[in-house]
PDB file of N, CA and C in Angstrom:
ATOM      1  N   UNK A   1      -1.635 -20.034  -8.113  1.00  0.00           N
ATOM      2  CA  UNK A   1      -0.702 -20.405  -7.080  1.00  0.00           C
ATOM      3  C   UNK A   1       0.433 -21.190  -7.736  1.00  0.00           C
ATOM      4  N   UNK A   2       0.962 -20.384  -7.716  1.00  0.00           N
ATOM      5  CA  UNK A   2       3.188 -21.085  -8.196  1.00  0.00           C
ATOM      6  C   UNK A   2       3.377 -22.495  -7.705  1.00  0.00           C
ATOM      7  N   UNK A   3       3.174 -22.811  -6.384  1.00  0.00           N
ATOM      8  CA  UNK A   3       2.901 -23.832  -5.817  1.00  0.00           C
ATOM      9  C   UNK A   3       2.421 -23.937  -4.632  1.00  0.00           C
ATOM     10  N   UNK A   4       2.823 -25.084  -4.087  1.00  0.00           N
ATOM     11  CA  UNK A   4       0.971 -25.585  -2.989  1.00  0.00           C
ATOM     12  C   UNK A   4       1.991 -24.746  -1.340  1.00  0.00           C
ATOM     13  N   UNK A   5       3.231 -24.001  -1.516  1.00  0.00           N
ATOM     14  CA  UNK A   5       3.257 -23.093  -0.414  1.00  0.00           C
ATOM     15  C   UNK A   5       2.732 -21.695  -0.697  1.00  0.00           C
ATOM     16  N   UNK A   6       2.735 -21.538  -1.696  1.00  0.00           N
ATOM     17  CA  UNK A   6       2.198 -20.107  -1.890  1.00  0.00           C
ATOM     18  C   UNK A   6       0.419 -19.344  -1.145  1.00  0.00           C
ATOM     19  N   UNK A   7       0.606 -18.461  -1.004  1.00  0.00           N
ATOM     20  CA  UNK A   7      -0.276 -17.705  -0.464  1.00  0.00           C
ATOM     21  C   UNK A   7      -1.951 -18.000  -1.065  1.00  0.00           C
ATOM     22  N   UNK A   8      -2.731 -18.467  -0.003  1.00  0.00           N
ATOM     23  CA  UNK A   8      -4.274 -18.441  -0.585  1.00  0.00           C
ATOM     24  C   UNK A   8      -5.115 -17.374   0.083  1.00  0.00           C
ATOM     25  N   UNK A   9      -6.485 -16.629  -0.701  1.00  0.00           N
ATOM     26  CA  UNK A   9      -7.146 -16.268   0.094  1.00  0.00           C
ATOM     27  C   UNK A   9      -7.763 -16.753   1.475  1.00  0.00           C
ATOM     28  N   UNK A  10      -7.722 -16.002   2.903  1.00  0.00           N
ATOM     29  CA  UNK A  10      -8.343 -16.591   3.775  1.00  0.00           C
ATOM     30  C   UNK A  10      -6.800 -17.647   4.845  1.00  0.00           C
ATOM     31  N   UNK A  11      -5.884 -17.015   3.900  1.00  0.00           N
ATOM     32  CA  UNK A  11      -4.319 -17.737   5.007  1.00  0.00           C
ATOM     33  C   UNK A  11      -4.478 -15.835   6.004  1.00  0.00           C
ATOM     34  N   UNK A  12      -3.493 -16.356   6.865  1.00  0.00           N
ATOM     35  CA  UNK A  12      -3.181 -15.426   8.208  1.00  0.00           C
ATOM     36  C   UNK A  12      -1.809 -15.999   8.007  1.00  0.00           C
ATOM     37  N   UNK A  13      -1.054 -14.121   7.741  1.00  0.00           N
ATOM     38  CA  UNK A  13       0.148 -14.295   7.470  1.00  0.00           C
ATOM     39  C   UNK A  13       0.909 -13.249   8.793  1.00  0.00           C
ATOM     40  N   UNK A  14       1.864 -13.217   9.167  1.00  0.00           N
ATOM     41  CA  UNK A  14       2.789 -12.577   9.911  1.00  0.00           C
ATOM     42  C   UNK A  14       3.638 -11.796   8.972  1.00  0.00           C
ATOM     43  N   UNK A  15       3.886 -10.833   9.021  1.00  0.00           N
ATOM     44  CA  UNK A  15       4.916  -9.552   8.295  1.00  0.00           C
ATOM     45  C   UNK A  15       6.428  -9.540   9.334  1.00  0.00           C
ATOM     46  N   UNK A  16       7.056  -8.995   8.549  1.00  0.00           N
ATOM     47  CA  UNK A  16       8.812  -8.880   9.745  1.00  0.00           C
ATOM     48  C   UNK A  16       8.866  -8.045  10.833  1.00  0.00           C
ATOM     49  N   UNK A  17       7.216  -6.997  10.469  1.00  0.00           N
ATOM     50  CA  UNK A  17       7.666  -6.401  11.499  1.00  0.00           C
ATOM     51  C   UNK A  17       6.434  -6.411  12.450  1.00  0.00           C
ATOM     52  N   UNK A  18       5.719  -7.607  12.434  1.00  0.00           N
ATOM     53  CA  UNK A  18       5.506  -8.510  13.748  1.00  0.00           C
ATOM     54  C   UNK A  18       3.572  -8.615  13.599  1.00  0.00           C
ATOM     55  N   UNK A  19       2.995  -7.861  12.642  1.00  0.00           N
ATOM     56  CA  UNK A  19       1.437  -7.213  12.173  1.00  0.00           C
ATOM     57  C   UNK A  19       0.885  -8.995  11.317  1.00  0.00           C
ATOM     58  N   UNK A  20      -0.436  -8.780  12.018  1.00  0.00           N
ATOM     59  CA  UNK A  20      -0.278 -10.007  10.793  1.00  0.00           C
ATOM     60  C   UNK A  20      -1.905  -9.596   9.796  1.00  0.00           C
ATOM     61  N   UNK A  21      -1.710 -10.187   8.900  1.00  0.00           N
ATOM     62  CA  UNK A  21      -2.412 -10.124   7.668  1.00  0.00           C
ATOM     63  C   UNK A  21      -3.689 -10.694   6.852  1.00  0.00           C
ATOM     64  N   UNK A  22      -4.659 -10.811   7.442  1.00  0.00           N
ATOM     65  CA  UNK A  22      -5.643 -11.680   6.785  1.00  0.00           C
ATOM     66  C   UNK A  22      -5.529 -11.252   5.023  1.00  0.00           C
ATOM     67  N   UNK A  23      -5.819 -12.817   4.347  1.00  0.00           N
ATOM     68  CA  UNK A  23      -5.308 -12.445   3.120  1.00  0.00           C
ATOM     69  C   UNK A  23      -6.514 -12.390   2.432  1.00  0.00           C
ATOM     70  N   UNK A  24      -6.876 -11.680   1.486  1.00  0.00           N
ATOM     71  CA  UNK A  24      -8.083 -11.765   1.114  1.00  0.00           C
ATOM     72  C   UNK A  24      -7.940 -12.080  -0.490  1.00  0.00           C
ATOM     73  N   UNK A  25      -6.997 -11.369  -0.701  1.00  0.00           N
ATOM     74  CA  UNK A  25      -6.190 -11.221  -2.213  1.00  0.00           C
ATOM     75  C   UNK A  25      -5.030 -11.280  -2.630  1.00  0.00           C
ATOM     76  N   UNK A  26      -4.542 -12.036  -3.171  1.00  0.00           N
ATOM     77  CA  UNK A  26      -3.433 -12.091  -3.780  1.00  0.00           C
ATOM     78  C   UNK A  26      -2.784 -11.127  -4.572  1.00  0.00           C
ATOM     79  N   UNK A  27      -3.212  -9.897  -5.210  1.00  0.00           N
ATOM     80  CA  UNK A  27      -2.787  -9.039  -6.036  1.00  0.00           C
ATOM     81  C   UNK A  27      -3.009  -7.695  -5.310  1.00  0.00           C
ATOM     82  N   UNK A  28      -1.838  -7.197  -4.679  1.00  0.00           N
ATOM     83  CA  UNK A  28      -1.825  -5.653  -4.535  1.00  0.00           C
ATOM     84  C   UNK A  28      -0.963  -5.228  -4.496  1.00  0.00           C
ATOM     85  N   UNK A  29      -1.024  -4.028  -4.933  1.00  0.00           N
ATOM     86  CA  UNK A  29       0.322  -3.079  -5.017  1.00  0.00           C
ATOM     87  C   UNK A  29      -0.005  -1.672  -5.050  1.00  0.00           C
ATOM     88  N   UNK A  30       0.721  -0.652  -5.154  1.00  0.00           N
ATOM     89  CA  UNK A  30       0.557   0.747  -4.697  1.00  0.00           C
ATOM     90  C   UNK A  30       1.874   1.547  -4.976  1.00  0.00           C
ATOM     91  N   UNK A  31       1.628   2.696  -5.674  1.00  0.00           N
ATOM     92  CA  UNK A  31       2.717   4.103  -5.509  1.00  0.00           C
ATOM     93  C   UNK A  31       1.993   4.937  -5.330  1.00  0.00           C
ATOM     94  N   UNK A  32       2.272   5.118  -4.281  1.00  0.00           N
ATOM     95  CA  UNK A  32       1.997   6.500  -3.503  1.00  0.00           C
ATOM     96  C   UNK A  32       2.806   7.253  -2.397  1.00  0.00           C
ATOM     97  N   UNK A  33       2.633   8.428  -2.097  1.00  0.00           N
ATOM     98  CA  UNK A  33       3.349   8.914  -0.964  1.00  0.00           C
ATOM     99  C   UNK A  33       2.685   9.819   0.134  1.00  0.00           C
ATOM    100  N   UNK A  34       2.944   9.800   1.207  1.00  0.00           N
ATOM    101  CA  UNK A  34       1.994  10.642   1.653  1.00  0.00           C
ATOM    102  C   UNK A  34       2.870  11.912   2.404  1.00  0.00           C
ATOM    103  N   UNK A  35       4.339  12.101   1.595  1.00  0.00           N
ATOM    104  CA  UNK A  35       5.609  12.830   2.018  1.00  0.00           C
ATOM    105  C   UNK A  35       5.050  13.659   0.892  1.00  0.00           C
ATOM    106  N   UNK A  36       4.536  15.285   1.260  1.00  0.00           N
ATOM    107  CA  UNK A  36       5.045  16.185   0.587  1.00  0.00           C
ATOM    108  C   UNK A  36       5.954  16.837  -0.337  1.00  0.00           C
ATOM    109  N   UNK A  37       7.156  16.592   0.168  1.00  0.00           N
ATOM    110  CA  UNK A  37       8.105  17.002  -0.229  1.00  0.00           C
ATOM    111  C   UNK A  37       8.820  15.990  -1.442  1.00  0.00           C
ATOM    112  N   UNK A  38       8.488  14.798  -1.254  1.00  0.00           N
ATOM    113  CA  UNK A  38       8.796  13.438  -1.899  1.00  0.00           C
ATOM    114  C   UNK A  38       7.973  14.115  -3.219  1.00  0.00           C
ATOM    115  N   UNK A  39       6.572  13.888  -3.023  1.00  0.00           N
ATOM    116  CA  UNK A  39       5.733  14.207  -4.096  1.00  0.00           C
ATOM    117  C   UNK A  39       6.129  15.041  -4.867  1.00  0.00           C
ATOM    118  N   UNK A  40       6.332  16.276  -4.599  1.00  0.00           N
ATOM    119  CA  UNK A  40       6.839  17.514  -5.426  1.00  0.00           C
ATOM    120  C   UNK A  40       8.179  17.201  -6.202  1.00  0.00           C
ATOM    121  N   UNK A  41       9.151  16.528  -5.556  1.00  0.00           N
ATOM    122  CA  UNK A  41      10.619  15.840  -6.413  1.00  0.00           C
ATOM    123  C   UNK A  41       9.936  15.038  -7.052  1.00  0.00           C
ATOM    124  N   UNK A  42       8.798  14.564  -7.309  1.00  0.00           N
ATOM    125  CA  UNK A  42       9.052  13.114  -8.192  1.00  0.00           C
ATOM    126  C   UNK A  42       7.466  14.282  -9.322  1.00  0.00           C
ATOM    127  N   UNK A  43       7.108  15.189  -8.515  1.00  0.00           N
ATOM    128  CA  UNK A  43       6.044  15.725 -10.195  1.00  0.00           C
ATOM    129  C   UNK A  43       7.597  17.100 -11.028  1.00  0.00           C
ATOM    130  N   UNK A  44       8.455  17.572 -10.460  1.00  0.00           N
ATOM    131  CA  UNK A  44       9.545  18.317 -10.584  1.00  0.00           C
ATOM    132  C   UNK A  44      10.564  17.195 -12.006  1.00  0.00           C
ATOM    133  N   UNK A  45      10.851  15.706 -11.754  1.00  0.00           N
ATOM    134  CA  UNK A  45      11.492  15.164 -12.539  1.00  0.00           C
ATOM    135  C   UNK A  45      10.448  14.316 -13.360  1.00  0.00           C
ATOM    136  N   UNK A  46       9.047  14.556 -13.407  1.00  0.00           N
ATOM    137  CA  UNK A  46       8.426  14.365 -14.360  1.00  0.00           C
ATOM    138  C   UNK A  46       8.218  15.591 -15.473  1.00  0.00           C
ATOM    139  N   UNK A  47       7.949  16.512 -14.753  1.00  0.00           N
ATOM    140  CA  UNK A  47       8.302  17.588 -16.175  1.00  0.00           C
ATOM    141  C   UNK A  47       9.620  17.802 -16.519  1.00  0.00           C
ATOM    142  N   UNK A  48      10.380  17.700 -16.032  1.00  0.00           N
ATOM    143  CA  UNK A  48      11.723  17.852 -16.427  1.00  0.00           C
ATOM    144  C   UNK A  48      11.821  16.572 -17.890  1.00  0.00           C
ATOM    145  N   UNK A  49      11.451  15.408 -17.852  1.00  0.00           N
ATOM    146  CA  UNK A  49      11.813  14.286 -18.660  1.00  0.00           C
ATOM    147  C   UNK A  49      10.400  13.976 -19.436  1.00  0.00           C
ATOM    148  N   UNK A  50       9.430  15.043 -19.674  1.00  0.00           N
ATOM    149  CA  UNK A  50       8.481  15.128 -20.246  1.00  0.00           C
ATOM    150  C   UNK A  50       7.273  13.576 -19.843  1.00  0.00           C
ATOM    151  N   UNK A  51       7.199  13.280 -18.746  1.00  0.00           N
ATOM    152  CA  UNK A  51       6.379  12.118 -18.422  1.00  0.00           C
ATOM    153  C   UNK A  51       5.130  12.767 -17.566  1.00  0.00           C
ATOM    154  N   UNK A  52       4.083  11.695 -17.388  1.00  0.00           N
ATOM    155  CA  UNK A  52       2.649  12.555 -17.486  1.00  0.00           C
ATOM    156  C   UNK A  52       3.016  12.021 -15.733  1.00  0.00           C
ATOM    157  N   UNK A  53       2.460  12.873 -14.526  1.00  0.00           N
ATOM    158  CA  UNK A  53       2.507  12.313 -13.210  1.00  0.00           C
ATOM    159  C   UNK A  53       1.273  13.294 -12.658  1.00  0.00           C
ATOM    160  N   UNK A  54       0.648  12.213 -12.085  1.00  0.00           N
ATOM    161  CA  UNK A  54      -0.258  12.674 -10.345  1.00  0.00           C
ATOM    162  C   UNK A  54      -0.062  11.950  -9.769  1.00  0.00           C
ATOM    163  N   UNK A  55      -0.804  12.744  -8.565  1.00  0.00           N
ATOM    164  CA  UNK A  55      -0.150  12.782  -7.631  1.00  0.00           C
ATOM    165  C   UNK A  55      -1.973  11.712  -6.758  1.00  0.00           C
ATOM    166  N   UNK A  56      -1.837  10.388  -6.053  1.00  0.00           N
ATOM    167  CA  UNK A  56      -3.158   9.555  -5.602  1.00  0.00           C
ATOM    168  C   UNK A  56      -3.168  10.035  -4.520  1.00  0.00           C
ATOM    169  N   UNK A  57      -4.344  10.023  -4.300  1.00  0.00           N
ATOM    170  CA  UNK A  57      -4.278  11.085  -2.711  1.00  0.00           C
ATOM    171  C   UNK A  57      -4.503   9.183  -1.964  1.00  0.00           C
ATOM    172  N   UNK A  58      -4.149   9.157  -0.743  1.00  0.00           N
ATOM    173  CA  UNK A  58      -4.454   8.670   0.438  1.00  0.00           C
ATOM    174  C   UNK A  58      -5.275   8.794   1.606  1.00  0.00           C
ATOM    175  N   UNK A  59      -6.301   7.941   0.986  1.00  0.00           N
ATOM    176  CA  UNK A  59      -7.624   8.436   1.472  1.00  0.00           C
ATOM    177  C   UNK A  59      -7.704   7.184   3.236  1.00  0.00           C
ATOM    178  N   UNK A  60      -7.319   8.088   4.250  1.00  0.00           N
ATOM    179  CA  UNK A  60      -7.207   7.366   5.663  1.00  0.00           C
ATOM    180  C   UNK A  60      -8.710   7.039   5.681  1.00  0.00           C
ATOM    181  N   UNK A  61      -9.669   7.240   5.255  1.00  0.00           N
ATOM    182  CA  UNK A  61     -10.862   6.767   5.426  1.00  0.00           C
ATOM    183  C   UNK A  61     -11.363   5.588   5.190  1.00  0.00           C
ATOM    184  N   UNK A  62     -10.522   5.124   4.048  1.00  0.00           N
ATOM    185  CA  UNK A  62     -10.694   3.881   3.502  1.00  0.00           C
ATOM    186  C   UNK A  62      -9.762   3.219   4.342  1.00  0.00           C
ATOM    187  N   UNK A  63      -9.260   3.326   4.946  1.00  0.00           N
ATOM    188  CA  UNK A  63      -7.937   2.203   6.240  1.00  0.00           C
ATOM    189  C   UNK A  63      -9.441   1.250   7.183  1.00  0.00           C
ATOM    190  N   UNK A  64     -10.702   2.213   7.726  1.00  0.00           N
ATOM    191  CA  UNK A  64     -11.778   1.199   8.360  1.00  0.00           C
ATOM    192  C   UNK A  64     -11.792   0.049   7.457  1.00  0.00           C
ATOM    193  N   UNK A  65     -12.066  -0.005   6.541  1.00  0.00           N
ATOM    194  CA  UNK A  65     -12.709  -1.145   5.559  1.00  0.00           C
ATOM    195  C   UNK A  65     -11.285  -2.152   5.500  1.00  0.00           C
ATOM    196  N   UNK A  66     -10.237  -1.866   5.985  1.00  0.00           N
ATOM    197  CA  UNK A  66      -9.552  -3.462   6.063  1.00  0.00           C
ATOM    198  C   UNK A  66      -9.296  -3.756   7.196  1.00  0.00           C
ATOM    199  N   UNK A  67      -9.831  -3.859   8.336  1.00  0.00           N
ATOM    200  CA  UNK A  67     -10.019  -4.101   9.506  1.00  0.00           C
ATOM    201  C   UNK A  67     -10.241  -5.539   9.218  1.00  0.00           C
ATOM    202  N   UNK A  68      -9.496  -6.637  10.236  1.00  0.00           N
ATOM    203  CA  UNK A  68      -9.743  -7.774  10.166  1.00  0.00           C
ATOM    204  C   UNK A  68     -10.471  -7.991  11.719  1.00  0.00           C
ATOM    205  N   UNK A  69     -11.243  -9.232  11.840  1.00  0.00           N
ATOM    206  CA  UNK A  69     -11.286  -9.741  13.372  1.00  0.00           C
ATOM    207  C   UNK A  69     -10.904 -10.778  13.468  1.00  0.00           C
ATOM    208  N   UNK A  70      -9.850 -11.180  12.608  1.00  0.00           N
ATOM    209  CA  UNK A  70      -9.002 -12.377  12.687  1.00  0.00           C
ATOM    210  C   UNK A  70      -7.687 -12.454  13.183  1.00  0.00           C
ATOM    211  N   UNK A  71      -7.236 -10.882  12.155  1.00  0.00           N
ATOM    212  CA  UNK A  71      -6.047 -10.379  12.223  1.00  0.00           C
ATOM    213  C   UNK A  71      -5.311  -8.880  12.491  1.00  0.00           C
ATOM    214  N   UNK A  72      -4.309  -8.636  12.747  1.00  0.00           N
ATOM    215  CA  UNK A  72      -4.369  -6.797  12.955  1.00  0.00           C
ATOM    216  C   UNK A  72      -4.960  -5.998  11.275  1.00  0.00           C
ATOM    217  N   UNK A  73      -5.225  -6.574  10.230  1.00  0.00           N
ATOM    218  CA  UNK A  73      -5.553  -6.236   9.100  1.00  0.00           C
ATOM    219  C   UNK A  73      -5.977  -7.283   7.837  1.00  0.00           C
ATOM    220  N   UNK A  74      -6.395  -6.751   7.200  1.00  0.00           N
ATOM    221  CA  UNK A  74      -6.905  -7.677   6.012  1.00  0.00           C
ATOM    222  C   UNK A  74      -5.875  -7.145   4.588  1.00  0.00           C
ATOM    223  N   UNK A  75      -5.716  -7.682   3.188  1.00  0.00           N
ATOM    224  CA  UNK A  75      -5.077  -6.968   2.686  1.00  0.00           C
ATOM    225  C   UNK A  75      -6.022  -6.684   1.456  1.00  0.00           C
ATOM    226  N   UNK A  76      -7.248  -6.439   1.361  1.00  0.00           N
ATOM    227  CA  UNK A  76      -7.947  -5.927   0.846  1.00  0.00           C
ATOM    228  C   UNK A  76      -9.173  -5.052   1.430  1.00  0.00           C
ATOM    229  N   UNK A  77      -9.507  -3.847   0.428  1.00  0.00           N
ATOM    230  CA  UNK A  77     -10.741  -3.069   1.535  1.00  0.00           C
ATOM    231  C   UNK A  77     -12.042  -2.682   0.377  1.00  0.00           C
ATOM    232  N   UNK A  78     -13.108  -2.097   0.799  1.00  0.00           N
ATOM    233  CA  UNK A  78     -13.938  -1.594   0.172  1.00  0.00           C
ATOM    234  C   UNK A  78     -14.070  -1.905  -1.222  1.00  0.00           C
ATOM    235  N   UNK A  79     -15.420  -2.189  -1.999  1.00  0.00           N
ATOM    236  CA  UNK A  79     -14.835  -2.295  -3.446  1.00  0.00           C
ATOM    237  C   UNK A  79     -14.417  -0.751  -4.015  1.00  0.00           C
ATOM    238  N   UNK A  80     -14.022   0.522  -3.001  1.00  0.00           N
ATOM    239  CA  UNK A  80     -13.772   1.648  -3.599  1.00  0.00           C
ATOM    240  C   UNK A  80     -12.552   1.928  -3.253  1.00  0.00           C
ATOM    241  N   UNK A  81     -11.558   2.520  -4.180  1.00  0.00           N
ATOM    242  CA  UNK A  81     -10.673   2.873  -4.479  1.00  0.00           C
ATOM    243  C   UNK A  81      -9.254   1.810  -4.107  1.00  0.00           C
ATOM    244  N   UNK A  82      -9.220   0.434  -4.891  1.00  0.00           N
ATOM    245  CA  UNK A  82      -8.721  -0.871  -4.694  1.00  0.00           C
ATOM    246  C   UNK A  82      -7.084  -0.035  -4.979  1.00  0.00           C
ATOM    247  N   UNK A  83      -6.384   0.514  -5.458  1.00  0.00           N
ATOM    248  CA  UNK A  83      -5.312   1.674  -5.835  1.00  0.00           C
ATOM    249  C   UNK A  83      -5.090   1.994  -4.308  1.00  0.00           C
ATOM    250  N   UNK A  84      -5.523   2.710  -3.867  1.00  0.00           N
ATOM    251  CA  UNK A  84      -5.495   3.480  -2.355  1.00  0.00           C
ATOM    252  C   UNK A  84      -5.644   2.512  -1.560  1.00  0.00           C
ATOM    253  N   UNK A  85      -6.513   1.381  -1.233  1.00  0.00           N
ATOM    254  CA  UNK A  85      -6.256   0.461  -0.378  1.00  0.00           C
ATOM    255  C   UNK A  85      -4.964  -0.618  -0.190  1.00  0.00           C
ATOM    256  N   UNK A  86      -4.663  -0.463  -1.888  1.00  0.00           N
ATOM    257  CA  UNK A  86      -3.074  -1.036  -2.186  1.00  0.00           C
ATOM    258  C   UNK A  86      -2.483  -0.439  -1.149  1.00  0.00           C
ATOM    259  N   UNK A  87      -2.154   1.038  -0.996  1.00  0.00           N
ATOM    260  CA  UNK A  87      -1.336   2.338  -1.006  1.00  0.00           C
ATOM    261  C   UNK A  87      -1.390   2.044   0.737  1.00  0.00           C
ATOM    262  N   UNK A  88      -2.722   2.427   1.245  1.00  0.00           N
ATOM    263  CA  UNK A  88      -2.342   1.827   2.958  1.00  0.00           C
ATOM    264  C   UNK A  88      -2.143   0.950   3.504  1.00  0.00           C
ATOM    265  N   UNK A  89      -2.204  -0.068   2.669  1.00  0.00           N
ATOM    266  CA  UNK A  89      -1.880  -1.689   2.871  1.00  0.00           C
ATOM    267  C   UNK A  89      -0.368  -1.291   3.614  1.00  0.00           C
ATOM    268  N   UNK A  90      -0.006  -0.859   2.085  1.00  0.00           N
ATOM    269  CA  UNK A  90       1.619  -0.997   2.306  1.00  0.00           C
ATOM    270  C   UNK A  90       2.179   0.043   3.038  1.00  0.00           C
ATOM    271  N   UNK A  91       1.519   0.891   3.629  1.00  0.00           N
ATOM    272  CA  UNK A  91       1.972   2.035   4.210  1.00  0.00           C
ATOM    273  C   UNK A  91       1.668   1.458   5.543  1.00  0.00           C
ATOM    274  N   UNK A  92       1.798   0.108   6.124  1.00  0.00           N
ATOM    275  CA  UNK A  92       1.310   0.101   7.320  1.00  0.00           C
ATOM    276  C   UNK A  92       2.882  -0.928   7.502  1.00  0.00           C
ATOM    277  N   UNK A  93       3.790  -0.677   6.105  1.00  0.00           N
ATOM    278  CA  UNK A  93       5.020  -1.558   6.829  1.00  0.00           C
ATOM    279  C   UNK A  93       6.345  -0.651   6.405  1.00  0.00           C
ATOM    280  N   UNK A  94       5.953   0.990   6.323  1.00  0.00           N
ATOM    281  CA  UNK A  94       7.123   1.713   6.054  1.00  0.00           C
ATOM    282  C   UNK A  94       7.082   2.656   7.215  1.00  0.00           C
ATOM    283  N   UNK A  95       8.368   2.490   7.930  1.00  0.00           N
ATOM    284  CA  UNK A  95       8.727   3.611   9.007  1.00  0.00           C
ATOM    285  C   UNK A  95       8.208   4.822   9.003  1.00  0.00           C
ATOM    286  N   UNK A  96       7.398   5.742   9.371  1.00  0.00           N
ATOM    287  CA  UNK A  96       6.953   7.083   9.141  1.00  0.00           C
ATOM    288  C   UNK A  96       8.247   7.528   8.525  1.00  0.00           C
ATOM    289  N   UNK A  97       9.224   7.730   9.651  1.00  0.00           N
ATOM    290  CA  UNK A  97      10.603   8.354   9.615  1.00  0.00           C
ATOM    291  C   UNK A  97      11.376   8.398   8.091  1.00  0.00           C
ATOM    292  N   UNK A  98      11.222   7.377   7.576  1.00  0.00           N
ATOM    293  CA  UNK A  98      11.943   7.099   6.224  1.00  0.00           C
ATOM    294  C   UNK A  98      11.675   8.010   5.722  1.00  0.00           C
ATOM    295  N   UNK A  99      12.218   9.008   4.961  1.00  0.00           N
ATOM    296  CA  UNK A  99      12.606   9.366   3.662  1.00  0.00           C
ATOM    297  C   UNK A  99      13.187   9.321   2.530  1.00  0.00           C
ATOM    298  N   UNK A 100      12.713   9.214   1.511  1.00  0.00           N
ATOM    299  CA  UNK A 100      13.346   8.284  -0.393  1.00  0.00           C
ATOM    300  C   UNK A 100      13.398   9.877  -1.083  1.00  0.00           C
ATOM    301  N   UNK A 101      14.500   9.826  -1.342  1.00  0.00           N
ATOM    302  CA  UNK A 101      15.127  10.752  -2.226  1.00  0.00           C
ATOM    303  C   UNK A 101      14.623  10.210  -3.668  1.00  0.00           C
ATOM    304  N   UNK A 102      13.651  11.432  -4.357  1.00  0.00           N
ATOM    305  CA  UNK A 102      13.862  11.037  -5.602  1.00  0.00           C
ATOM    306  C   UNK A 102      14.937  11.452  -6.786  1.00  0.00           C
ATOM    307  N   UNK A 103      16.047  11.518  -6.483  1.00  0.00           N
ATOM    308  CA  UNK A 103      17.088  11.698  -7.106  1.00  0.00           C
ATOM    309  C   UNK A 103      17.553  10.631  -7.223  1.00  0.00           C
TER     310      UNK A 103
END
């Protein structure tokens, strides 16, 4: 902890767009997509520039296991597939609608 405001396991946080967060962990993160079309542009400019890419699937099954009864969510799930639980964490604060050009 950076300092004594920073985030602890077991705080209840609020997000901007209004969800709040039981914290369980401090460390997560995620690339993934669950846009088709996204996916294919971003494995398309990996062979193009010779870089190694797959593609993490998003496993909605694992979304039960961060169920909070504290909060609308927890930000950790299952000890299986901690990558993918990153991945719906954060997929629970991007507009469906959005689309990211990988160009």
């Amino acid at each position: 902890m950076i300092s004594g405001k920073g985030m602890r396991p077991g705080d209840i946080v609020t997000a901007s767009n209004g969800k709040t967060i039981e914290v369980n962990n401090t460390d997560a993160e995620g690339v993934f997509t669950p846009n088709d079309d996204l996916a294919k542009e971003l494995f398309q400019a990996s062979e193009a520039s010779g870089e190694k890419f797959w593609r993490m699937p998003l496993e909605e099954s694992y979304w039960e296991s961060m169920k909070s009864g504290v909060a609308d969510m927890v930000n950790t799930g299952g000890r299986q597939g901690g990558a993918i639980n990153a991945a719906l964490f954060l997929k629970q604060f991007v507009d469906e609608k959005v689309k990211v050009d990988a160009r």
